[in-house]
N, C-alpha and C. Protein backbone atom coordinates (compact mmCIF):
# COMPACT_ATOMS: atom_id res chain seq x y z
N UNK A 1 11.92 17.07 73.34
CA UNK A 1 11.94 15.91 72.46
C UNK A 1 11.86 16.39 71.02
N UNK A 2 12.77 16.19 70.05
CA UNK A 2 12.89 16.19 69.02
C UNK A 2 11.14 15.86 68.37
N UNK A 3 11.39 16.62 67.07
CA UNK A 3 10.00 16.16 66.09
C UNK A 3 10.49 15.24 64.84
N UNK A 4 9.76 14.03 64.70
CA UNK A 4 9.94 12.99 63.65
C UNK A 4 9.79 13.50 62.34
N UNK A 5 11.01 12.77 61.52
CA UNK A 5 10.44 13.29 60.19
C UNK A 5 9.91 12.76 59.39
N UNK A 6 8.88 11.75 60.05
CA UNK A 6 7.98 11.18 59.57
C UNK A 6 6.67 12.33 59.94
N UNK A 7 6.28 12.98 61.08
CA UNK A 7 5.43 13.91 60.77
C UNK A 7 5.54 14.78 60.03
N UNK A 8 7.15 15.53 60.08
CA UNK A 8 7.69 16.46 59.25
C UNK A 8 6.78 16.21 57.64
N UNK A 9 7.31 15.08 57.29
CA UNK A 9 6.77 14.37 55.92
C UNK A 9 5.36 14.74 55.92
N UNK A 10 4.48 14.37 56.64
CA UNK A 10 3.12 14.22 56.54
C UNK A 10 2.71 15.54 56.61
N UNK A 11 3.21 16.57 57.42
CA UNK A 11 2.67 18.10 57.06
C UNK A 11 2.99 18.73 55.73
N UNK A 12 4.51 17.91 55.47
CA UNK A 12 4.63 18.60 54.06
C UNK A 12 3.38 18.29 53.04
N UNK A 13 2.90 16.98 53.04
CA UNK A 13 2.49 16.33 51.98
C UNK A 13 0.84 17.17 52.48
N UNK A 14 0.52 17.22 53.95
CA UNK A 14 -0.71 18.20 53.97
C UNK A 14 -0.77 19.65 53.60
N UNK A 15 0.62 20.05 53.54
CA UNK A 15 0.55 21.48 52.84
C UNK A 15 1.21 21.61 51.29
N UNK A 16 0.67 20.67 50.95
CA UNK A 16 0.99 20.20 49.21
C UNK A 16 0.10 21.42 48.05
N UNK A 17 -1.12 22.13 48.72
CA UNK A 17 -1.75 22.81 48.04
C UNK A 17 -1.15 23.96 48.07
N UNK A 18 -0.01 24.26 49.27
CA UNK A 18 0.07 25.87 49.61
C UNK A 18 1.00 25.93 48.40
N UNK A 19 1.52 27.14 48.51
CA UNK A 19 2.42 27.29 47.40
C UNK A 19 3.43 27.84 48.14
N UNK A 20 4.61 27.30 47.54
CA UNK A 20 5.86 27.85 47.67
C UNK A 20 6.33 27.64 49.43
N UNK A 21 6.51 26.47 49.46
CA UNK A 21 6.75 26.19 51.10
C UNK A 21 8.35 25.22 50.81
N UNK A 22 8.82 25.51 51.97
CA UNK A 22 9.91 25.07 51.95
C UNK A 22 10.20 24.60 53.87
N UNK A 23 11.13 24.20 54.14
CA UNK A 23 11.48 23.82 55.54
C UNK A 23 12.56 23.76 56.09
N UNK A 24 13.54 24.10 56.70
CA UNK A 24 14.92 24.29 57.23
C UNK A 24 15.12 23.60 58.79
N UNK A 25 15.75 22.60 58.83
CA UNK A 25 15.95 21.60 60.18
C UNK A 25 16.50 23.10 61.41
N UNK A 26 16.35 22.53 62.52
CA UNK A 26 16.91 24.04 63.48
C UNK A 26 17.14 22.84 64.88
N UNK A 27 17.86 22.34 65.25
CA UNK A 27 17.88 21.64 66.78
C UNK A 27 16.68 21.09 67.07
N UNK A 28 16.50 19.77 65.79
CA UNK A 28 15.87 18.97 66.29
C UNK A 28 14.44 19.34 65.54
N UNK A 29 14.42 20.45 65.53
CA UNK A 29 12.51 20.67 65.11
C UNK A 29 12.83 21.51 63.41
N UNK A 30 11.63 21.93 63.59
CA UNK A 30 11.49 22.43 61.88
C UNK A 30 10.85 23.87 61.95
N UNK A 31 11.61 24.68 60.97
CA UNK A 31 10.77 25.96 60.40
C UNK A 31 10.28 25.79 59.38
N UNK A 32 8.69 26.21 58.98
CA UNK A 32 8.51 25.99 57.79
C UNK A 32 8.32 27.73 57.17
N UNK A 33 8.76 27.79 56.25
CA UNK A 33 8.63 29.13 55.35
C UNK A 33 7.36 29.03 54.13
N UNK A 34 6.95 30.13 53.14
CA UNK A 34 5.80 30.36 52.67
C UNK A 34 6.55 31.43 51.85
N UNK A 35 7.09 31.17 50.78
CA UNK A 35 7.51 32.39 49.67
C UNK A 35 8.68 32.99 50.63
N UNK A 36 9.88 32.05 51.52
CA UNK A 36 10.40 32.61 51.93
C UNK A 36 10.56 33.14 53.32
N UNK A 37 9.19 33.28 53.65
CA UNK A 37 8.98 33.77 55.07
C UNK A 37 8.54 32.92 55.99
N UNK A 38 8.98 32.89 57.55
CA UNK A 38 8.68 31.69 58.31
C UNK A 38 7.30 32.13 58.80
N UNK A 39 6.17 31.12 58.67
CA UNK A 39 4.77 31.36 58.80
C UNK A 39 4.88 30.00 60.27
N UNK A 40 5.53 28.75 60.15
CA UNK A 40 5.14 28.22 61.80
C UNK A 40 6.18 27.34 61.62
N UNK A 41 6.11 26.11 62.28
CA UNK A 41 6.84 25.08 62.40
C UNK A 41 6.13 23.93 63.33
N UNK A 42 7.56 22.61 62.87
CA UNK A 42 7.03 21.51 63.94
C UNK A 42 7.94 21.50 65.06
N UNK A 43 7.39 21.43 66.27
CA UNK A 43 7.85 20.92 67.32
C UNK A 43 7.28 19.90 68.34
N UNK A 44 7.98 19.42 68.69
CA UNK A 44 7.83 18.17 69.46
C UNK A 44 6.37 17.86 69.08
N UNK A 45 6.52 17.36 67.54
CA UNK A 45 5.34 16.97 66.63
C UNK A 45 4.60 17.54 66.66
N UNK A 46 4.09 18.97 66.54
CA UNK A 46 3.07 19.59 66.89
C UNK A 46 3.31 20.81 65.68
N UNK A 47 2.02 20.58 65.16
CA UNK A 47 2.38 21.97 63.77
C UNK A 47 1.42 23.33 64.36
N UNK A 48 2.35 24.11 64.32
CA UNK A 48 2.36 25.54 65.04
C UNK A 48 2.50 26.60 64.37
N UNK A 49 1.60 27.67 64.32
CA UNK A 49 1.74 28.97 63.37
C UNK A 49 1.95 30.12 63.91
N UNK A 50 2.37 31.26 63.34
CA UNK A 50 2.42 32.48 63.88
C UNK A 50 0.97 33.26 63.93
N UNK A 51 0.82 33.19 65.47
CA UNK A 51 -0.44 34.29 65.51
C UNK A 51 -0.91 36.11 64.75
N UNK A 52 -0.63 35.69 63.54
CA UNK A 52 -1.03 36.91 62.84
C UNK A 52 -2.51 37.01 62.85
N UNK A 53 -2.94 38.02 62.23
CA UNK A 53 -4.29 38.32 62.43
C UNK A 53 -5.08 37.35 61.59
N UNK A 54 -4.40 36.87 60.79
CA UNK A 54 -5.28 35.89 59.51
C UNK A 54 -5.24 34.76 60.31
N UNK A 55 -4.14 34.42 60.80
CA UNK A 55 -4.40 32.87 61.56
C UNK A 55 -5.55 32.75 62.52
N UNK A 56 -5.34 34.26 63.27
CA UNK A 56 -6.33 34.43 64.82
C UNK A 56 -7.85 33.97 63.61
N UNK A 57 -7.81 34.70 62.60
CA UNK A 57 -9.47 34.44 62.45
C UNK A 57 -9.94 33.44 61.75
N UNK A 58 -8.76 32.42 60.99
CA UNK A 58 -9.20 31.48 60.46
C UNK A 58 -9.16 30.03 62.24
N UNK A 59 -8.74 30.46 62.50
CA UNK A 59 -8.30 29.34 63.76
C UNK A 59 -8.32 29.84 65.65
N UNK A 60 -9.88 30.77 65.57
CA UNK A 60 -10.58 31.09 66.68
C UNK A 60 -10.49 30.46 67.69
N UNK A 61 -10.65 29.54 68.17
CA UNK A 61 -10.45 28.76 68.80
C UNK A 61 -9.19 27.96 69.03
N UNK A 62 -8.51 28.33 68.94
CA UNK A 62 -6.43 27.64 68.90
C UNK A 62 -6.32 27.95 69.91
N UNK A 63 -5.46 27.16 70.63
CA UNK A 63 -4.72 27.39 71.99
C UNK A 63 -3.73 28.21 71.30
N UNK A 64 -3.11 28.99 72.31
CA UNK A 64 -1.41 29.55 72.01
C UNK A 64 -0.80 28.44 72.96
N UNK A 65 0.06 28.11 72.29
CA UNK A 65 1.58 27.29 72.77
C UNK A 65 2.47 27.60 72.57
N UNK A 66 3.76 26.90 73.39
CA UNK A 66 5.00 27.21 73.65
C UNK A 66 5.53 26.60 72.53
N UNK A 67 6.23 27.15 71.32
CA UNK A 67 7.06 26.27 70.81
C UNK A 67 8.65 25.27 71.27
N UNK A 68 8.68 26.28 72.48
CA UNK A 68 9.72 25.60 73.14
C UNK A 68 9.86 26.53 74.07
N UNK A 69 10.95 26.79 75.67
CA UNK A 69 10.78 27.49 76.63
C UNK A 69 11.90 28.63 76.10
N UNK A 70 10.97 30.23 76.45
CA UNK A 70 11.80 31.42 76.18
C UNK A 70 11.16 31.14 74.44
N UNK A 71 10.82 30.73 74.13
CA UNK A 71 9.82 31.56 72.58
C UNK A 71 8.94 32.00 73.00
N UNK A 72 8.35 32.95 71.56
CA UNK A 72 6.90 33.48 71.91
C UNK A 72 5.92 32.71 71.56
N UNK A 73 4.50 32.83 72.22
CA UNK A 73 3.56 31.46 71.77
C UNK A 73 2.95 31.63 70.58
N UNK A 74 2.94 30.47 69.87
CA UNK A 74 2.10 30.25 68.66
C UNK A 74 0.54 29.72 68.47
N UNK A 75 0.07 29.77 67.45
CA UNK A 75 -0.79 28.93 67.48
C UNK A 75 -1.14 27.52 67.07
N UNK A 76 -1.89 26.20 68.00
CA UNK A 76 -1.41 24.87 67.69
C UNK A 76 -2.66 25.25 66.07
N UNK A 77 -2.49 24.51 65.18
CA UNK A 77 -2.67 23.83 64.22
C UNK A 77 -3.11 22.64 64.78
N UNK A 78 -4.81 22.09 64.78
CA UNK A 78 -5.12 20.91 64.73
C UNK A 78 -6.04 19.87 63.70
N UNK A 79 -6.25 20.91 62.63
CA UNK A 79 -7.48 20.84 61.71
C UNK A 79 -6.08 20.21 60.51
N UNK A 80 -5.50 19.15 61.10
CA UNK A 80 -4.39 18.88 59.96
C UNK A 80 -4.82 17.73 58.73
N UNK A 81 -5.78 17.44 58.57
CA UNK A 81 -6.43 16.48 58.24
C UNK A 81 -6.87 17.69 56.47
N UNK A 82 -7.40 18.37 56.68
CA UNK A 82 -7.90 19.53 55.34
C UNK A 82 -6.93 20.45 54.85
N UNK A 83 -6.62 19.60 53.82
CA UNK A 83 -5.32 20.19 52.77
C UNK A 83 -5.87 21.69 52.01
N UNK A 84 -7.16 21.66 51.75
CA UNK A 84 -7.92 22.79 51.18
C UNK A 84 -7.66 23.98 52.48
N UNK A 85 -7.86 23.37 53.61
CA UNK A 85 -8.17 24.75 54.69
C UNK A 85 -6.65 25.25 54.85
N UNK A 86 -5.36 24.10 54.65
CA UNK A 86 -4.43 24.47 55.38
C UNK A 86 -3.47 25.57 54.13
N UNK A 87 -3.72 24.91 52.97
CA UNK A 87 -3.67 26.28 51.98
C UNK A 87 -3.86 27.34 51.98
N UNK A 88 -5.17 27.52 52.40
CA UNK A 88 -5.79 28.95 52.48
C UNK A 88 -5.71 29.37 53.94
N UNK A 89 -5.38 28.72 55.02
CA UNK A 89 -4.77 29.16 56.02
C UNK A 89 -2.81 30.15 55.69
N UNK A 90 -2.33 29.20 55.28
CA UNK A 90 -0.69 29.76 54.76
C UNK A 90 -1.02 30.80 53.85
N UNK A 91 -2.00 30.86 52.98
CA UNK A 91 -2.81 31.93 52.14
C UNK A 91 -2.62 32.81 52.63
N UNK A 92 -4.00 33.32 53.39
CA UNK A 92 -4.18 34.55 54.24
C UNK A 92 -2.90 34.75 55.17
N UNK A 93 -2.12 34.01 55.63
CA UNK A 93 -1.32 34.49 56.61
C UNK A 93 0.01 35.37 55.85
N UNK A 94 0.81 34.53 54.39
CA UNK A 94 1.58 35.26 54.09
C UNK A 94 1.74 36.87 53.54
N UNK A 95 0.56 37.44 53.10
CA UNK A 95 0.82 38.70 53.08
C UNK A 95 1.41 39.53 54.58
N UNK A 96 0.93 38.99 55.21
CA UNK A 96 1.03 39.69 57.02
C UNK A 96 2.85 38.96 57.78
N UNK A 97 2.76 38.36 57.21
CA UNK A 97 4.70 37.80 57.60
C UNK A 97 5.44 39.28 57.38
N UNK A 98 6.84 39.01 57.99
CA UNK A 98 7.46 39.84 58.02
C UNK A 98 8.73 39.20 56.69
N UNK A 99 8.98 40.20 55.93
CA UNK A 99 9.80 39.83 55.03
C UNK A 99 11.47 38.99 55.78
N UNK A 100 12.19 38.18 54.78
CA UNK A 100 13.20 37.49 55.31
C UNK A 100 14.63 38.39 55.68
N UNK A 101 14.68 38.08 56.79
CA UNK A 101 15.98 39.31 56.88
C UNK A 101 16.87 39.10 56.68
N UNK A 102 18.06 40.24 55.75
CA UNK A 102 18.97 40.00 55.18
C UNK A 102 20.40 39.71 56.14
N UNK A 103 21.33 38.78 55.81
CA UNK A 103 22.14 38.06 56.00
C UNK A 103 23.68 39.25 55.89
């Protein structure tokens, strides 16, 4: 099932503190990037990050999920409510991304 972009909207506007975020549509769901680099996305309404080491320790307790079948699992994002935490969550995580690969 596709993700609304009415949640789409509402994560943007909760990650209003991060800096430098952007989002690219992909079959239905969303990547979101961070200076460029893809740090998580929405799927089937569900905001999802890459288990880097900064995510594991800001978000201990996260399930890993499927972003969809045949990906690797992420971590759910449920603390979507704290624009302060979700900043400094995309914070700590973008040094540890892997740079954007060239085309």
């Amino acid at each position: 099932m596709p993700s609304s972009k009415g949640y789409l909207d509402f994560i943007l506007d909760q990650l209003s503190q991060a800096e430098d975020i952007s989002h690219r549509t992909m079959m239905g769901e969303y990547i979101l990037y961070c200076k460029g680099k893809v740090f998580g996305g929405i799927y089937d309404d569900r905001f999802l990050v890459k288990p880097v080491k900064a995510a594991k320790a800001l978000l201990p307790d996260a399930p890993l999920e499927l972003p969809y079948e045949g990906a690797k699992p992420m971590l759910l994002v449920d603390n979507v409510e704290d624009k302060a935490f979700l900043a400094r969550l995309v914070a700590a995580m973008e040094p540890e991304l892997p740079a954007p690969k060239k085309r």
